[in-house]
N, C-alpha and C. Protein backbone atom coordinates (compact mmCIF):
# COMPACT_ATOMS: atom_id res chain seq x y z
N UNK A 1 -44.62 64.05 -10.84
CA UNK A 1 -43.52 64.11 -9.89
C UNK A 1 -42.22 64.17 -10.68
N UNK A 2 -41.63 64.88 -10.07
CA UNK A 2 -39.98 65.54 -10.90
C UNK A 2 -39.14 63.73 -11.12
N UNK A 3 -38.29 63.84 -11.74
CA UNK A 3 -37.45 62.49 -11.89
C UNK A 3 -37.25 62.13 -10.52
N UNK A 4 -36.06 63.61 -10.24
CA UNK A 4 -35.03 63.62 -9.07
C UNK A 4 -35.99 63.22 -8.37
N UNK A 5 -37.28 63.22 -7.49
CA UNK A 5 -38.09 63.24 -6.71
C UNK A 5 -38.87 61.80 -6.66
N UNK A 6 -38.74 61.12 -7.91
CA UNK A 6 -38.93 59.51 -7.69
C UNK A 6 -38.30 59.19 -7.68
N UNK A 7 -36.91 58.95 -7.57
CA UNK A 7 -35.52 58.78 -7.17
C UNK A 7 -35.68 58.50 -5.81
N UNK A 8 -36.00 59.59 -5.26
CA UNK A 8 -35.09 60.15 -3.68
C UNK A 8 -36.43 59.01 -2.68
N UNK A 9 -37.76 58.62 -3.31
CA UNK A 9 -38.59 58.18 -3.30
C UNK A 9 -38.37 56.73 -3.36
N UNK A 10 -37.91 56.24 -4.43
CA UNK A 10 -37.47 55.30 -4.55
C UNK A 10 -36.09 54.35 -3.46
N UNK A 11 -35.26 55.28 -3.53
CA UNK A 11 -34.18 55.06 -2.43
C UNK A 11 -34.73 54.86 -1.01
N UNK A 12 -35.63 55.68 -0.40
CA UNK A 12 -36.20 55.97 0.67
C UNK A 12 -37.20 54.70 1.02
N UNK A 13 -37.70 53.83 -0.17
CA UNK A 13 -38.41 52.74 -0.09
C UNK A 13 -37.20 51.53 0.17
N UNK A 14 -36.76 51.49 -0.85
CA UNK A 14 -35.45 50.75 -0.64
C UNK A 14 -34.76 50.03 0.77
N UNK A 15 -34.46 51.48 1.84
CA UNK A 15 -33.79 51.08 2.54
C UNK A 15 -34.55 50.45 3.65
N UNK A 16 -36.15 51.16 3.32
CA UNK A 16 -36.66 50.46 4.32
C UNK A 16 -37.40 49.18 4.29
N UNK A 17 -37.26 48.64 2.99
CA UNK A 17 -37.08 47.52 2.48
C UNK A 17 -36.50 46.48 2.75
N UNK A 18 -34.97 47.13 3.06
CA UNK A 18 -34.19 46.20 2.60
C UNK A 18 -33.54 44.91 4.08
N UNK A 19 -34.15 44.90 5.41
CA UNK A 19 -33.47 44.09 6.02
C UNK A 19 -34.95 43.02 5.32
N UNK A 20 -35.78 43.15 5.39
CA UNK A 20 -37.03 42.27 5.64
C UNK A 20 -36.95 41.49 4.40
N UNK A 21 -36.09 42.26 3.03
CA UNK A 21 -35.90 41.10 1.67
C UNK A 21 -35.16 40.38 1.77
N UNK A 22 -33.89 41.49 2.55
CA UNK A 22 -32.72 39.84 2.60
C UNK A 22 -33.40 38.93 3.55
N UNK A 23 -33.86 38.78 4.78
CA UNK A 23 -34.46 37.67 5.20
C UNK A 23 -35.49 36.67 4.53
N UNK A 24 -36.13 37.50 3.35
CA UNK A 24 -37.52 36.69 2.70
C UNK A 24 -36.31 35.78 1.65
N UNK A 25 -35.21 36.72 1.44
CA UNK A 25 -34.31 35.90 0.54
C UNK A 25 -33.51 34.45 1.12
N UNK A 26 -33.07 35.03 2.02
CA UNK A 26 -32.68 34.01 3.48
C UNK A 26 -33.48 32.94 3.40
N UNK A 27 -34.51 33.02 3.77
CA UNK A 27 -35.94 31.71 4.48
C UNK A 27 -36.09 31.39 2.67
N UNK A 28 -35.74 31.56 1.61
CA UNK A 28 -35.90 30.92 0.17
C UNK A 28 -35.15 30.02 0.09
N UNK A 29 -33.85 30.78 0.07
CA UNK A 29 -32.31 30.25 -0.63
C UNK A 29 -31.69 29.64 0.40
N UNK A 30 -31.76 29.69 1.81
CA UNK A 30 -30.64 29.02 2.57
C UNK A 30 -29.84 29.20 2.97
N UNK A 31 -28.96 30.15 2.46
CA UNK A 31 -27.73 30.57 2.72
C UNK A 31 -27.47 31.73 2.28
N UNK A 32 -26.76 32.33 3.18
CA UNK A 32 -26.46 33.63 3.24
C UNK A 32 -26.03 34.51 2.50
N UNK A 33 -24.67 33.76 1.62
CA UNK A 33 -24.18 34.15 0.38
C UNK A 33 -25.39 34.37 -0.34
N UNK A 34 -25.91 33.61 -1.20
CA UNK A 34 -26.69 33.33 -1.93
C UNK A 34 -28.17 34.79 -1.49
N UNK A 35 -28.41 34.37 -0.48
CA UNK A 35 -29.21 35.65 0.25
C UNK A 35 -28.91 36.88 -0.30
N UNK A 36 -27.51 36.85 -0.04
CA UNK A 36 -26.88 38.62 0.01
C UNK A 36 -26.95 38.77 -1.47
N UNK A 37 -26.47 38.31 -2.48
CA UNK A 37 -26.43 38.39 -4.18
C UNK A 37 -27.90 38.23 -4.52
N UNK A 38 -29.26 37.73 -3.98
CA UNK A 38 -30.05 37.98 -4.75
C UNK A 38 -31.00 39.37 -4.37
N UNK A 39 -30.85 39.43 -2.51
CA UNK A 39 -31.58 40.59 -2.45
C UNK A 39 -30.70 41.66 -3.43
N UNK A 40 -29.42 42.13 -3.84
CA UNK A 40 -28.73 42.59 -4.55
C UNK A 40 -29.53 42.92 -6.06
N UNK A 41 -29.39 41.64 -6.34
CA UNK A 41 -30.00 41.48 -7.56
C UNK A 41 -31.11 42.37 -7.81
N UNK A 42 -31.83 41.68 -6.96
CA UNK A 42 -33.53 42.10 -7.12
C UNK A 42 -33.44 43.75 -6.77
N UNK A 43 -32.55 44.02 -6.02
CA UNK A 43 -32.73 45.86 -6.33
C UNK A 43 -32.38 46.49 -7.09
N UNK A 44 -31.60 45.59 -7.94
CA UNK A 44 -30.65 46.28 -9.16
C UNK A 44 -31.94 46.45 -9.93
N UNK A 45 -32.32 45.12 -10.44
CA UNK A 45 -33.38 44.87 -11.25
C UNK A 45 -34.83 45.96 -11.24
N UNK A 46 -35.35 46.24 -9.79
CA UNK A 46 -36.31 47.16 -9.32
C UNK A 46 -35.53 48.43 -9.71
N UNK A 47 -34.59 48.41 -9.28
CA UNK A 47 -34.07 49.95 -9.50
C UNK A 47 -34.20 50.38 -11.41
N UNK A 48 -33.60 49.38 -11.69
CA UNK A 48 -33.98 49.41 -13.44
C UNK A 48 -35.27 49.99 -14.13
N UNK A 49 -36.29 49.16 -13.54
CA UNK A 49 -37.54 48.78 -13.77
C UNK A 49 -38.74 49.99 -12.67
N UNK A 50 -38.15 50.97 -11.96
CA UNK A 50 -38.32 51.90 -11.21
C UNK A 50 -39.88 52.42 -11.51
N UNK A 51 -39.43 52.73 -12.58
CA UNK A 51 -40.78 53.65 -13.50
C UNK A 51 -42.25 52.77 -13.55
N UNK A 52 -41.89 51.77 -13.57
CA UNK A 52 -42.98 50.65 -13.58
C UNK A 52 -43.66 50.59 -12.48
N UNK A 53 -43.19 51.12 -11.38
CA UNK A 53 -43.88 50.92 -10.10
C UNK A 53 -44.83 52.26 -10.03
N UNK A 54 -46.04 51.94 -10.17
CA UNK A 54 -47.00 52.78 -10.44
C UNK A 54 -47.48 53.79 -8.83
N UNK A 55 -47.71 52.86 -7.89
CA UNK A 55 -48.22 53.52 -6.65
C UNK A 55 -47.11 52.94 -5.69
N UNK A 56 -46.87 54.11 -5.20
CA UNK A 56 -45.73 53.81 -4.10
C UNK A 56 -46.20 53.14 -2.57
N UNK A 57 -47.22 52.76 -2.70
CA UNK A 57 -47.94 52.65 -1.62
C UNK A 57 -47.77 50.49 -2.02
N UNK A 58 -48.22 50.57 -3.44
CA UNK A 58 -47.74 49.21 -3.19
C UNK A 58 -46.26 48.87 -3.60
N UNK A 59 -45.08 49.34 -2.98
CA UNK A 59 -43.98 48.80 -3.17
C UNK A 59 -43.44 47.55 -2.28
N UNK A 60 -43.66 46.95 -1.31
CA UNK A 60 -43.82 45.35 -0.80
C UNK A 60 -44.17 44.76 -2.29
N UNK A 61 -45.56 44.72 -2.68
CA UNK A 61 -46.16 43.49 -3.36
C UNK A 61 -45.06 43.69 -4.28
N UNK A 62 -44.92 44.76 -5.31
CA UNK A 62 -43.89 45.15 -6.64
C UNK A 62 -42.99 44.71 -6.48
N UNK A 63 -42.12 44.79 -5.51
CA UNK A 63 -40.17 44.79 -5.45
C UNK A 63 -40.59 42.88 -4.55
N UNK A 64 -41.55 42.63 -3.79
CA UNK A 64 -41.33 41.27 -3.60
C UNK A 64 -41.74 40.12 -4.71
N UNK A 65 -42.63 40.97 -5.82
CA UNK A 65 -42.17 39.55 -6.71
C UNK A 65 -41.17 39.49 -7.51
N UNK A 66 -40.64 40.90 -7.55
CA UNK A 66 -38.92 40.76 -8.16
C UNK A 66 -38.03 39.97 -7.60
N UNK A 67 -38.03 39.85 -6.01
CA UNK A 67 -37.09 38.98 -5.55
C UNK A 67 -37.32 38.01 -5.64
N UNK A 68 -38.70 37.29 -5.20
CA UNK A 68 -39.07 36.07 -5.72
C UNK A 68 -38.97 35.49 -6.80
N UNK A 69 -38.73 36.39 -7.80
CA UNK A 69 -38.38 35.71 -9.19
C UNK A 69 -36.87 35.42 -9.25
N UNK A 70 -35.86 36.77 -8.45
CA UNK A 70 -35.05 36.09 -8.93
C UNK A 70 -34.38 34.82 -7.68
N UNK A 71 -34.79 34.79 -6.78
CA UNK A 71 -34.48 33.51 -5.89
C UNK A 71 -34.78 32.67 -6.74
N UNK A 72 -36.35 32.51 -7.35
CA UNK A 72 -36.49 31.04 -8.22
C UNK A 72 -35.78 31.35 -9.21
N UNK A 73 -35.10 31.76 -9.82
CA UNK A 73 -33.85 31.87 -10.56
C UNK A 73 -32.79 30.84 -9.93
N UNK A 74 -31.91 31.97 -9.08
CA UNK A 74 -30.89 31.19 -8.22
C UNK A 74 -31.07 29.42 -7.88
N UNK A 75 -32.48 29.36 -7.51
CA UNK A 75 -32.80 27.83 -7.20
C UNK A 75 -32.42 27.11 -8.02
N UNK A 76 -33.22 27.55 -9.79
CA UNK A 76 -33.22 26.72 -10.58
C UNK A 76 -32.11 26.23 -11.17
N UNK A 77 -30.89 27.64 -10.89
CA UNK A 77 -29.43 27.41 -11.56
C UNK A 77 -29.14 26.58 -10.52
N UNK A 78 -29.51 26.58 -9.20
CA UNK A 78 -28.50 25.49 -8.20
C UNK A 78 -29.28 24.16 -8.66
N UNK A 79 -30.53 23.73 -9.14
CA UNK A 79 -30.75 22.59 -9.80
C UNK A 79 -29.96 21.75 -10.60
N UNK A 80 -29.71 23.26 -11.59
CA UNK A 80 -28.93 22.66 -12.91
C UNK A 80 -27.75 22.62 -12.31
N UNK A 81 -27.23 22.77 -11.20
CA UNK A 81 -25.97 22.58 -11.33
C UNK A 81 -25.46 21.38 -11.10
N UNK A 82 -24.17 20.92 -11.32
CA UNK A 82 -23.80 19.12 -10.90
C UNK A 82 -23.15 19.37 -9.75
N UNK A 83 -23.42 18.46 -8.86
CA UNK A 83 -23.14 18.81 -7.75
C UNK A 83 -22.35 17.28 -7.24
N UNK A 84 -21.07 16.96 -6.88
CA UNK A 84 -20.49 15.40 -6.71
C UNK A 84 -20.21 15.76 -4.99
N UNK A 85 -20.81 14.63 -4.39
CA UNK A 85 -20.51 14.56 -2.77
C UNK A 85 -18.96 14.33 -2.94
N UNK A 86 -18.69 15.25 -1.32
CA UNK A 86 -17.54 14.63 -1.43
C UNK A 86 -17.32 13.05 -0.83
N UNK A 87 -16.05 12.58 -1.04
CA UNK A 87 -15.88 11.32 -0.91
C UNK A 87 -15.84 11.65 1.10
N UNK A 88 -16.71 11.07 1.98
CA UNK A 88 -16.24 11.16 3.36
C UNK A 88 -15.34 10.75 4.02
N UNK A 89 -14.89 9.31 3.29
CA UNK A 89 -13.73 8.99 4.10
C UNK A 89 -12.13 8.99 3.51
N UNK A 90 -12.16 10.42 2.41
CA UNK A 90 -11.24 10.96 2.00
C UNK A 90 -10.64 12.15 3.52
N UNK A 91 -9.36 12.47 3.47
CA UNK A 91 -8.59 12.83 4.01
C UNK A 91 -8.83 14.36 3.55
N UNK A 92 -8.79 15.68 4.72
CA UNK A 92 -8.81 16.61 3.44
C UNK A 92 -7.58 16.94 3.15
N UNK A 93 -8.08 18.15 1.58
CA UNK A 93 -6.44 18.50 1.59
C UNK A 93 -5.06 19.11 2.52
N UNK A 94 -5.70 19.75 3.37
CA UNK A 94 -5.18 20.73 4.18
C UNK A 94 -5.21 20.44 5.68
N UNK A 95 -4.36 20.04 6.08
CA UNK A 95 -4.51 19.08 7.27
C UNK A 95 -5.32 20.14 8.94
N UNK A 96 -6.28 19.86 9.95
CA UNK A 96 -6.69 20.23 10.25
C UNK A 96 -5.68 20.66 11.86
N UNK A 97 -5.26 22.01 11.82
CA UNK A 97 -4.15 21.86 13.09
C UNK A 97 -5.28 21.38 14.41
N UNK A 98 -6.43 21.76 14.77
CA UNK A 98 -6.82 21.32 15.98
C UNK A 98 -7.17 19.64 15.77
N UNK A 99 -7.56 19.11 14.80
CA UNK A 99 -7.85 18.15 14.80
C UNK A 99 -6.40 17.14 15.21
N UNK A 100 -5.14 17.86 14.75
CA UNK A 100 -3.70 17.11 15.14
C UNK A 100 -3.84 17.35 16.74
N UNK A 101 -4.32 18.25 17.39
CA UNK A 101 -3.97 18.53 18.70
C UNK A 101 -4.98 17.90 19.60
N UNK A 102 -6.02 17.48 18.98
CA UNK A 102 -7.43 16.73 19.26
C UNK A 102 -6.69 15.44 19.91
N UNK A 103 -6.18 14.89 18.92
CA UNK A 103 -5.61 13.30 18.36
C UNK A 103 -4.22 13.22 19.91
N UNK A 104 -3.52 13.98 19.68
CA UNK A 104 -2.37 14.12 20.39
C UNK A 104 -3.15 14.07 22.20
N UNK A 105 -3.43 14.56 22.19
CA UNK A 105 -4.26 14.89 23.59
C UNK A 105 -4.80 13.37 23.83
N UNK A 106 -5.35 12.78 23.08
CA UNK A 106 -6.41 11.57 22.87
C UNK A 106 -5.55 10.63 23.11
N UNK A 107 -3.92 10.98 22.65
CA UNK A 107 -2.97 9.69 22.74
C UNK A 107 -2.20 10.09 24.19
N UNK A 108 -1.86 11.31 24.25
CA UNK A 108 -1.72 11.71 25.99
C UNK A 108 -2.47 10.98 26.79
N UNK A 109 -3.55 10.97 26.74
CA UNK A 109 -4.72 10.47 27.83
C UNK A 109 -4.67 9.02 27.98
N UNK A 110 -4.81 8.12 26.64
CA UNK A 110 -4.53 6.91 26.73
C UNK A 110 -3.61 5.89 27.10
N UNK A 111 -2.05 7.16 27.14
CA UNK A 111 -0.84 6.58 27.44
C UNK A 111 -0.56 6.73 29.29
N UNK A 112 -1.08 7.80 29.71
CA UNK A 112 -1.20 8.10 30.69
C UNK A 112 -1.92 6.89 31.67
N UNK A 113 -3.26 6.20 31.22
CA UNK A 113 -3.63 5.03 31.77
C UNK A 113 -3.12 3.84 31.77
N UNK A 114 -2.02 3.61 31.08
CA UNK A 114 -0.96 2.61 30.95
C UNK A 114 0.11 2.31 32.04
N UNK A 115 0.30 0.66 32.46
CA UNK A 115 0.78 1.12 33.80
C UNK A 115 2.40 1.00 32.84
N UNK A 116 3.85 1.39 33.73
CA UNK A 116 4.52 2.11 33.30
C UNK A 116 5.29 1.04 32.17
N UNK A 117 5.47 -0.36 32.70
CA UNK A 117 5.94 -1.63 31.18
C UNK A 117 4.94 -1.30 29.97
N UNK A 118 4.27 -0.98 30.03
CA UNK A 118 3.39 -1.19 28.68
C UNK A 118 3.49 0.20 28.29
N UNK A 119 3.58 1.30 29.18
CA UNK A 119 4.15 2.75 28.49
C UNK A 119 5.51 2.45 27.64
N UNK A 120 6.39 1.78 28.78
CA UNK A 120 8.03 2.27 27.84
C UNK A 120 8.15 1.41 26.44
N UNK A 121 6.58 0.19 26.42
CA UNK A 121 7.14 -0.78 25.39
C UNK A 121 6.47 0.10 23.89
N UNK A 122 5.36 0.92 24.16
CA UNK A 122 4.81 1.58 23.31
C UNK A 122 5.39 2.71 23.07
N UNK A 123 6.38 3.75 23.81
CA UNK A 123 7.58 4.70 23.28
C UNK A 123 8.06 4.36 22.99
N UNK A 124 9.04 3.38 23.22
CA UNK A 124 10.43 2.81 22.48
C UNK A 124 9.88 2.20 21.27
N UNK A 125 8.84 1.88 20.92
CA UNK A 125 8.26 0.97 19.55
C UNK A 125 8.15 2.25 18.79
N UNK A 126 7.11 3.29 18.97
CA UNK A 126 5.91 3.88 17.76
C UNK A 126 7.15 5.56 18.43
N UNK A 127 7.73 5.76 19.43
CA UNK A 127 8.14 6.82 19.35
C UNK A 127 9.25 7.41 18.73
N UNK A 128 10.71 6.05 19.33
CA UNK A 128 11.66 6.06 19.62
C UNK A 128 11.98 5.19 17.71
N UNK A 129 11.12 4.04 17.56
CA UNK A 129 10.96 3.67 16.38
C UNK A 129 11.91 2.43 16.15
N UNK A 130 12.27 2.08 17.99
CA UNK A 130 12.69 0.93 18.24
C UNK A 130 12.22 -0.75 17.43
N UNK A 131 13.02 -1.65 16.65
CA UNK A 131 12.48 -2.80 16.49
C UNK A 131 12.29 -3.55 17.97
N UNK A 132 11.58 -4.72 17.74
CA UNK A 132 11.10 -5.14 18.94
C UNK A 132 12.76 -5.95 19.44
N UNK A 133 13.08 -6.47 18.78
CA UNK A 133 14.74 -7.28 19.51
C UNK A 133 15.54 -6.02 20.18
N UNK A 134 15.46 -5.06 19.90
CA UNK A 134 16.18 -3.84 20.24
C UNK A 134 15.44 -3.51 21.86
N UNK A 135 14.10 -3.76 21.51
CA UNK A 135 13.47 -3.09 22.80
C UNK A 135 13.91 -4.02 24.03
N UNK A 136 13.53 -5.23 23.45
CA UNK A 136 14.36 -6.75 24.15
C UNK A 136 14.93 -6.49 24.88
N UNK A 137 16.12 -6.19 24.14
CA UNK A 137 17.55 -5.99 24.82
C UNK A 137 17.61 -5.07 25.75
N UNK A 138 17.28 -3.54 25.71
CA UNK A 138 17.24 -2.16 26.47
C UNK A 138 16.88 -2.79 27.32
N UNK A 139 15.98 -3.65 27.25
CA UNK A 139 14.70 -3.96 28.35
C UNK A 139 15.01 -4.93 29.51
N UNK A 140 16.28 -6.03 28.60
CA UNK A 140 16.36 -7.28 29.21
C UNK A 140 15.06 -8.20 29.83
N UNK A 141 14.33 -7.88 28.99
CA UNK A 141 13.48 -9.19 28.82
C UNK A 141 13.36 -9.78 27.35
N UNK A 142 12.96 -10.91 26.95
CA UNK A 142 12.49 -11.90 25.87
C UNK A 142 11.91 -10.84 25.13
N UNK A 143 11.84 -11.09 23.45
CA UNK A 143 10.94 -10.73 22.61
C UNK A 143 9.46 -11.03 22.49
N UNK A 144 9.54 -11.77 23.16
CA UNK A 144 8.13 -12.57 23.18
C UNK A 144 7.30 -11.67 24.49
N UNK A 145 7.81 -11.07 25.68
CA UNK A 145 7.24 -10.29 26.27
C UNK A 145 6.79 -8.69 26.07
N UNK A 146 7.64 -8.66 25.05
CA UNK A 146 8.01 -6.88 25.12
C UNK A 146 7.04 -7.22 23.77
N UNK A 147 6.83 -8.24 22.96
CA UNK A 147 5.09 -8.28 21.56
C UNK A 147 4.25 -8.36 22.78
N UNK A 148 4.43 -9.13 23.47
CA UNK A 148 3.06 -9.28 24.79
C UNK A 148 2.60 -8.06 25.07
N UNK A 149 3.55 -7.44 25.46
CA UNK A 149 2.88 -5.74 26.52
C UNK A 149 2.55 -4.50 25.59
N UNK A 150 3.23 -4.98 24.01
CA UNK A 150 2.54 -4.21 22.74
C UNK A 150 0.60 -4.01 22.52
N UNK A 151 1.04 -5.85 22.84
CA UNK A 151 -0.31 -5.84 22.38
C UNK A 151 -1.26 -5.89 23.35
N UNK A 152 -1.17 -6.02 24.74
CA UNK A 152 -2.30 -5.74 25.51
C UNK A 152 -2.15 -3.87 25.55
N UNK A 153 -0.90 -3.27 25.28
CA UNK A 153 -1.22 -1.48 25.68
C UNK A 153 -1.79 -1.48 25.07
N UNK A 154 -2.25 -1.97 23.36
CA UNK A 154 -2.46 -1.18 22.13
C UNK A 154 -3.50 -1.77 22.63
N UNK A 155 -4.40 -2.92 23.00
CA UNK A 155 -5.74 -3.17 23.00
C UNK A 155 -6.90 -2.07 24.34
N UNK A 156 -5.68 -2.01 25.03
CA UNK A 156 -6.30 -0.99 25.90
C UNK A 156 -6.40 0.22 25.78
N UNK A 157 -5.96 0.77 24.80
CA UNK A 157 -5.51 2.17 24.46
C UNK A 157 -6.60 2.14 23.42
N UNK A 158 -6.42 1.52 22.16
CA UNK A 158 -7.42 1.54 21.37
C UNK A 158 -9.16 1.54 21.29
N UNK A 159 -9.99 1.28 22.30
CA UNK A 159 -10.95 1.96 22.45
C UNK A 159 -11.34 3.30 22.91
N UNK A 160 -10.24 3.97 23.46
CA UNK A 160 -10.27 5.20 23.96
C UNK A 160 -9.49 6.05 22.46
N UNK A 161 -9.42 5.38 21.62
CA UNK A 161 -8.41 6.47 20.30
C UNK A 161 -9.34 6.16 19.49
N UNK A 162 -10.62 5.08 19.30
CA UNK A 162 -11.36 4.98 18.08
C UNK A 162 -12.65 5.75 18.22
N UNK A 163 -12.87 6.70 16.69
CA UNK A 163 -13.92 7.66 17.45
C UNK A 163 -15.24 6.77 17.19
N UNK A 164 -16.06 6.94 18.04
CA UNK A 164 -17.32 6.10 17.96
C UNK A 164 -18.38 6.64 16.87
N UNK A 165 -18.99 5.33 16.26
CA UNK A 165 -19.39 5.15 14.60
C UNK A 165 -21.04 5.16 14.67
């Protein structure tokens, strides 16, 4: 058979090859990336090694233990590799915008169940950034009431803002 003609042969195996390796690569490796670069691989490699494939009839068994070799490749480098968890109850770097709008909503909702003294004592504190003698005064009541209605909003509010563990 002419070169050009195990070529065109070769290609023609290839494509119809090729969804059923990336999946055998898939169900190996895990992940997709990893999937896509080795079925890659393994055709580069077959394509190399072309001439070697004696009967075209068995090209499955031929070109699938190429991939299989090189997935257990890929595996073995993700073995060797060091791999450090991240820390979970690190912060990430890049702050998450829905997760701010998550939170905000979460403090909407909680403030909303507040009857309206224990709303204005928790704006004027955490919004407005009022000290408590200040709120006092606006308020014309005692300091000692306006810590009171702090701390029953914040106790009532706070099971509805802590996410459950």
């Amino acid at each position: 058979m002419p070169l050009e003609a195990s070529e065109e042969v070769f290609a023609a195996l290839t494509r119809r090859h090729l969804d059923s390796a990336y999946r055998l690569a898939w169900a190996i490796l895990g992940d997709t990336g990893d999937a896509d670069d080795a079925t890659q691989d393994a055709f580069a490699l077959a394509w190399r090694a072309r001439r070697s494939l004696l009967d075209p009839a068995r090209f499955d068994a031929w070109f699938g233990r190429i991939l299989v070799n090189v997935c257990r490749q890929r595996l073995r480098q993700r073995a060797r590799s060091v791999i450090r968890p991240l820390d979970e109850d690190a912060e990430p770097a890049i702050a998450d915008a829905s997760q701010q709008t998550s939170a905000r909503d979460a403090i909407s909702r909680a403030m909303a169940r507040l009857d309206a003294d224990h709303r204005i004592v928790v704006v004027l504190r955490y919004w407005a950034d009022l000290p408590v003698d200040e709120i006092a005064a606006r308020l014309d009541v005692p300091a000692g009431t306006v810590k009171s209605r702090l701390h029953y909003a914040l106790r009532s509010m706070r099971p509805r803002l802590e996410e459950p563990r």
